[in-house]
C-alpha atoms as a PDB file:
ATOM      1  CA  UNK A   1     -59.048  76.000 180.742  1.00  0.00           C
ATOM      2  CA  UNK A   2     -57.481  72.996 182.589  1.00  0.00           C
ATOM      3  CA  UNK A   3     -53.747  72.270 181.950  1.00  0.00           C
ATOM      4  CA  UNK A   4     -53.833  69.153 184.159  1.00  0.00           C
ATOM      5  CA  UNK A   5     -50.953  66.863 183.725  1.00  0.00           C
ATOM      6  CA  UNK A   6     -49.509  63.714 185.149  1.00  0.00           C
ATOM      7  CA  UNK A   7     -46.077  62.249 184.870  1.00  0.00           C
ATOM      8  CA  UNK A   8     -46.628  58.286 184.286  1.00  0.00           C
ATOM      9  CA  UNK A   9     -43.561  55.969 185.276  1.00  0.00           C
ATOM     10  CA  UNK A  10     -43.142  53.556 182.382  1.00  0.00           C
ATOM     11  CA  UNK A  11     -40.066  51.958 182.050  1.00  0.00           C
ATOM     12  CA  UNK A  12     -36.660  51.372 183.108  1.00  0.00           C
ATOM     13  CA  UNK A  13     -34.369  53.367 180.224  1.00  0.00           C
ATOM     14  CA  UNK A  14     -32.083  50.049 179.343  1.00  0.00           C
ATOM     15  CA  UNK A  15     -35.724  48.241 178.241  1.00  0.00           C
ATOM     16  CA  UNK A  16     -35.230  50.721 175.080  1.00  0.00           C
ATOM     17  CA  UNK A  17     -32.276  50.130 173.186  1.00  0.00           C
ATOM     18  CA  UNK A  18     -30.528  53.273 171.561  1.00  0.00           C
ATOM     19  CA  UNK A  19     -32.226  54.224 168.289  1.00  0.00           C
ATOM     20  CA  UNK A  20     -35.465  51.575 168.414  1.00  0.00           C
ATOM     21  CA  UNK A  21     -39.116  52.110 169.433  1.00  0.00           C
ATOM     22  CA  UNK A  22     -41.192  50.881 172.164  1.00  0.00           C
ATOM     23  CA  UNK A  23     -44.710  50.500 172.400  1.00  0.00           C
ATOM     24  CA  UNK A  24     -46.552  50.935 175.819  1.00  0.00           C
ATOM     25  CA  UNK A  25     -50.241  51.226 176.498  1.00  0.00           C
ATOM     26  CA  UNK A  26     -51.103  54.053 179.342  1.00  0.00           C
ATOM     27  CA  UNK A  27     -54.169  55.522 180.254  1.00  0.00           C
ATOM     28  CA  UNK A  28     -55.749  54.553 177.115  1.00  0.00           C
ATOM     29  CA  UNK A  29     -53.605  55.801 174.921  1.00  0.00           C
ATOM     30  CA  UNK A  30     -50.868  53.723 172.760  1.00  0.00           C
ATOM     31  CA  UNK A  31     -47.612  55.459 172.521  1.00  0.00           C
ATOM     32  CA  UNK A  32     -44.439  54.811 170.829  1.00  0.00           C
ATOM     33  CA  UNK A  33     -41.309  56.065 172.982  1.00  0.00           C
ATOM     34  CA  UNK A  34     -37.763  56.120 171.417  1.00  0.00           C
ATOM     35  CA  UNK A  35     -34.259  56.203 172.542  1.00  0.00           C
ATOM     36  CA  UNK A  36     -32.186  58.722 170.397  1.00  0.00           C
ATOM     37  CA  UNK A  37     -29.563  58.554 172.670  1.00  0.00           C
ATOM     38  CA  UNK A  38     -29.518  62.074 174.131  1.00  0.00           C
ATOM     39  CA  UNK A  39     -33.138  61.766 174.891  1.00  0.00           C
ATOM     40  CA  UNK A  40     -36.158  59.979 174.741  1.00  0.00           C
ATOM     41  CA  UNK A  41     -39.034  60.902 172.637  1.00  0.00           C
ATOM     42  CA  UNK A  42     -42.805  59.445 172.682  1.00  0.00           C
ATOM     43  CA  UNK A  43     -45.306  60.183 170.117  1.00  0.00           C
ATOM     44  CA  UNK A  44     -48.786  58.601 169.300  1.00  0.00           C
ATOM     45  CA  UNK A  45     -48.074  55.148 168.724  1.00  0.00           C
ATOM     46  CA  UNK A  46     -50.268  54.865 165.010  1.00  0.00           C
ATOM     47  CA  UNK A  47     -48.973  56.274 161.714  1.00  0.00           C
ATOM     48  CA  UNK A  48     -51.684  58.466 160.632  1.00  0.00           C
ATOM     49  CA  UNK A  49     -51.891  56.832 156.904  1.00  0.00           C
ATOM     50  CA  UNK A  50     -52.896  53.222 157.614  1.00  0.00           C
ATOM     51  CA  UNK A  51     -52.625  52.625 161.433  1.00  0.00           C
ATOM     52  CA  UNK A  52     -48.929  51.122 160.922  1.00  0.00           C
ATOM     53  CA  UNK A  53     -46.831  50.383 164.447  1.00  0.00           C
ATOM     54  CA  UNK A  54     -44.389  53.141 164.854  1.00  0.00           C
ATOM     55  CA  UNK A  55     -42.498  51.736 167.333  1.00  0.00           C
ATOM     56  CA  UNK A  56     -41.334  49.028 165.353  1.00  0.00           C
ATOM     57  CA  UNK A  57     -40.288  51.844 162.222  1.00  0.00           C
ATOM     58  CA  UNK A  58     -36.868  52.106 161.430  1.00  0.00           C
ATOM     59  CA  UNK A  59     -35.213  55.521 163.498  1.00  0.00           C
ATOM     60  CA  UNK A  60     -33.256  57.886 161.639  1.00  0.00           C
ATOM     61  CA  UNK A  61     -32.253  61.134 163.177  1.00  0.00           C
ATOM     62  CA  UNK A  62     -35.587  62.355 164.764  1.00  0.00           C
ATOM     63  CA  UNK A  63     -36.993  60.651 162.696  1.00  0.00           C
ATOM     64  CA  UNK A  64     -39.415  57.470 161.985  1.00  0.00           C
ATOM     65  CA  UNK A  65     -40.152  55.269 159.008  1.00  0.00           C
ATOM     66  CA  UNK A  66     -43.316  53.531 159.573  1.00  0.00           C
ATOM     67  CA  UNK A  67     -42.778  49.809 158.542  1.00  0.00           C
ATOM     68  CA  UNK A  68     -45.892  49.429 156.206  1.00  0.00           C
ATOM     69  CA  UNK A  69     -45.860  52.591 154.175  1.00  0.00           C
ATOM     70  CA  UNK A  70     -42.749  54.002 154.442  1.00  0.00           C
ATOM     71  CA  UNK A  71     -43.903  57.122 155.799  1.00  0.00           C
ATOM     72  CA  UNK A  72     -41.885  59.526 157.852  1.00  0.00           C
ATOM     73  CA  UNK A  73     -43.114  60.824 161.154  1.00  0.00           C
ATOM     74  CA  UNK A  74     -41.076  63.835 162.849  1.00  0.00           C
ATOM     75  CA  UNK A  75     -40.449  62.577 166.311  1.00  0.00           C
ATOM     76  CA  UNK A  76     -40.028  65.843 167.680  1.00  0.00           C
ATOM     77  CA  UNK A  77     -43.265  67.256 166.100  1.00  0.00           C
ATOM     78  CA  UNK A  78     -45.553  64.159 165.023  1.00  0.00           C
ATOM     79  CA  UNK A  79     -45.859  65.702 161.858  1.00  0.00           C
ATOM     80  CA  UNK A  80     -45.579  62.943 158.544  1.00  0.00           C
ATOM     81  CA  UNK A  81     -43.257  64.617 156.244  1.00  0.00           C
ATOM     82  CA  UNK A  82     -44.908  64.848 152.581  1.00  0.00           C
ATOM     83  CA  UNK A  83     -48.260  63.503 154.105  1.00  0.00           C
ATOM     84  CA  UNK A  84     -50.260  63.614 151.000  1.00  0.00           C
ATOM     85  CA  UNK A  85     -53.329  64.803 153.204  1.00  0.00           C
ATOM     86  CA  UNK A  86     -53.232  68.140 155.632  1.00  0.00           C
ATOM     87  CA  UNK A  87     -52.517  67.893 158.311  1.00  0.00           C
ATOM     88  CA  UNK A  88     -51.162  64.408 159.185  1.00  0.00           C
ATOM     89  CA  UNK A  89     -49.850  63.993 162.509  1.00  0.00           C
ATOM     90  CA  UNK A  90     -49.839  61.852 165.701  1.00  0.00           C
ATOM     91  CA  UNK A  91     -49.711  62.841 169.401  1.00  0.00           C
ATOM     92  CA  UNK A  92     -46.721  64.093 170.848  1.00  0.00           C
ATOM     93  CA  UNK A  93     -45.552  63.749 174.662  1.00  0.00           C
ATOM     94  CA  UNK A  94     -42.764  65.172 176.766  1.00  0.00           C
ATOM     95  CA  UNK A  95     -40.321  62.573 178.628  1.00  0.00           C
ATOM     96  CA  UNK A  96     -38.092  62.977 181.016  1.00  0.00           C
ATOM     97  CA  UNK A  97     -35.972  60.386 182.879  1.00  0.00           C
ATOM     98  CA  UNK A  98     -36.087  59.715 186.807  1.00  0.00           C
ATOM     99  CA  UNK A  99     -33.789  57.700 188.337  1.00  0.00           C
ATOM    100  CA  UNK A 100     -33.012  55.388 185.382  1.00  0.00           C
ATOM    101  CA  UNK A 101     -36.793  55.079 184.629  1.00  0.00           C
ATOM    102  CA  UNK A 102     -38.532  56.976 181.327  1.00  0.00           C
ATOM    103  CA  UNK A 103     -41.780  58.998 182.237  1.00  0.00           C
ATOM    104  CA  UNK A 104     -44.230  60.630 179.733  1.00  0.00           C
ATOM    105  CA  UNK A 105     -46.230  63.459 180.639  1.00  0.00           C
ATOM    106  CA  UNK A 106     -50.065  62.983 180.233  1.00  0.00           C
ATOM    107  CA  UNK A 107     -53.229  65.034 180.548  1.00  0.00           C
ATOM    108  CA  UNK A 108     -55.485  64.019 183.097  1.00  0.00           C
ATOM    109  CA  UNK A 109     -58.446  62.748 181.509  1.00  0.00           C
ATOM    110  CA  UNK A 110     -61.401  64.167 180.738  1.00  0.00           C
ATOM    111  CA  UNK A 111     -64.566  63.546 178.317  1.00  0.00           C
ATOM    112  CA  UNK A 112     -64.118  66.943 176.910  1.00  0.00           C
ATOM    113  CA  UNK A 113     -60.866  65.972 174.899  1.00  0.00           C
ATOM    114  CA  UNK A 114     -62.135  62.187 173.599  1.00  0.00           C
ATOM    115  CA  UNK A 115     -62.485  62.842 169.645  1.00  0.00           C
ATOM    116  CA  UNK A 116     -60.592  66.610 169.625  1.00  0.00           C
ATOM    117  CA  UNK A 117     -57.957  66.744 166.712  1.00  0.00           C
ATOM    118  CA  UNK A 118     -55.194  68.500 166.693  1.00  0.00           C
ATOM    119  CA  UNK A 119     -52.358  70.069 164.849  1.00  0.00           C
ATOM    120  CA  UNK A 120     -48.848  69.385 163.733  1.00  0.00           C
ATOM    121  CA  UNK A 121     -47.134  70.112 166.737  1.00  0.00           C
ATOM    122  CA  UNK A 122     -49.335  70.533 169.268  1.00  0.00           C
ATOM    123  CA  UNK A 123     -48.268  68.035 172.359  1.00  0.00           C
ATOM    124  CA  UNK A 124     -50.579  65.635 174.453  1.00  0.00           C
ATOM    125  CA  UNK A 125     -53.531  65.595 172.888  1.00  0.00           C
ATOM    126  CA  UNK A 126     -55.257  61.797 172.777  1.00  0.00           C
ATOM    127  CA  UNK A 127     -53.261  59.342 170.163  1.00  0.00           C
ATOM    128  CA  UNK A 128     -55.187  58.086 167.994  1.00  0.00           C
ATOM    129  CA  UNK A 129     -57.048  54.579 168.936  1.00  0.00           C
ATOM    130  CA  UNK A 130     -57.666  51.495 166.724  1.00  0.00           C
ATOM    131  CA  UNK A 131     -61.580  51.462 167.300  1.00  0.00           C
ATOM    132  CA  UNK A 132     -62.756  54.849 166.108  1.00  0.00           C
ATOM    133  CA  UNK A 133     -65.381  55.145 168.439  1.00  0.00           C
ATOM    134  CA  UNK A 134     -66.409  59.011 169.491  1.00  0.00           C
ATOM    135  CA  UNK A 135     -69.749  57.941 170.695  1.00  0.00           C
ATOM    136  CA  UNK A 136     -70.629  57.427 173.924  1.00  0.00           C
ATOM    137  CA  UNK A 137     -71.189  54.240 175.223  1.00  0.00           C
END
């Protein structure tokens, strides 16, 4: 089993203002990352109902309100609370901070993990994309 991870630089922590989203493209991959003050969080950057923005959902607590739907998306977990299908989650990822600059741990890629789901709290697995394409090319 390969556990290979990278830490990606992405952004200097004053570019994300305390208790607001941020969306950043890397490696493929859209991911919300948000500034609760005492930490930084990133999760899959889609809500899992109807593809709504995350990053630009209202914060409260660890928690996100997607801006089309209203739904709630643990930040800590990914997990939608009172998802009305099982289970509904996005992509987790661990942050740290550097220096003054936020980095998000990703898995190296690798074909093997391109269309895998996952569940409710299970960290750095592939966010979801906006093309659903698990075919090869």
């Amino acid at each position: 089993m390969s556990g290979n991870k990278q830490w990606v630089r992405i952004t200097p922590v004053q570019n994300i203002p305390l208790r607001e989203g941020r969306s950043v493209s890397v490696g493929g991959r859209e991911i919300a990352i948000f500034n609760l003050g005492n930490q930084f969080l990133a999760i899959g950057g889609r809500c899992p109902h109807k593809g709504g923005p995350l990053a630009e959902g209202i914060v409260t607590g660890a928690t996100v309100v997607c801006p089309l739907h209203a739904w709630k998306i643990n930040l800590e977990t990914g997990c939608a609370a009172k998802a009305d299908v099982n289970p509904a989650c996005v992509a987790t990822y661990q942050t740290r901070v550097e220096s003054g600059i936020v980095l998000i741990e990703l898995p190296e890629p690798s074909g093997a993990e391109q269309g895998n789901s996952f569940l409710c709290g299970e960290q750095n697995w592939p966010a979801s994309s906006d093309s659903p394409s698990n075919s090869p090319a």
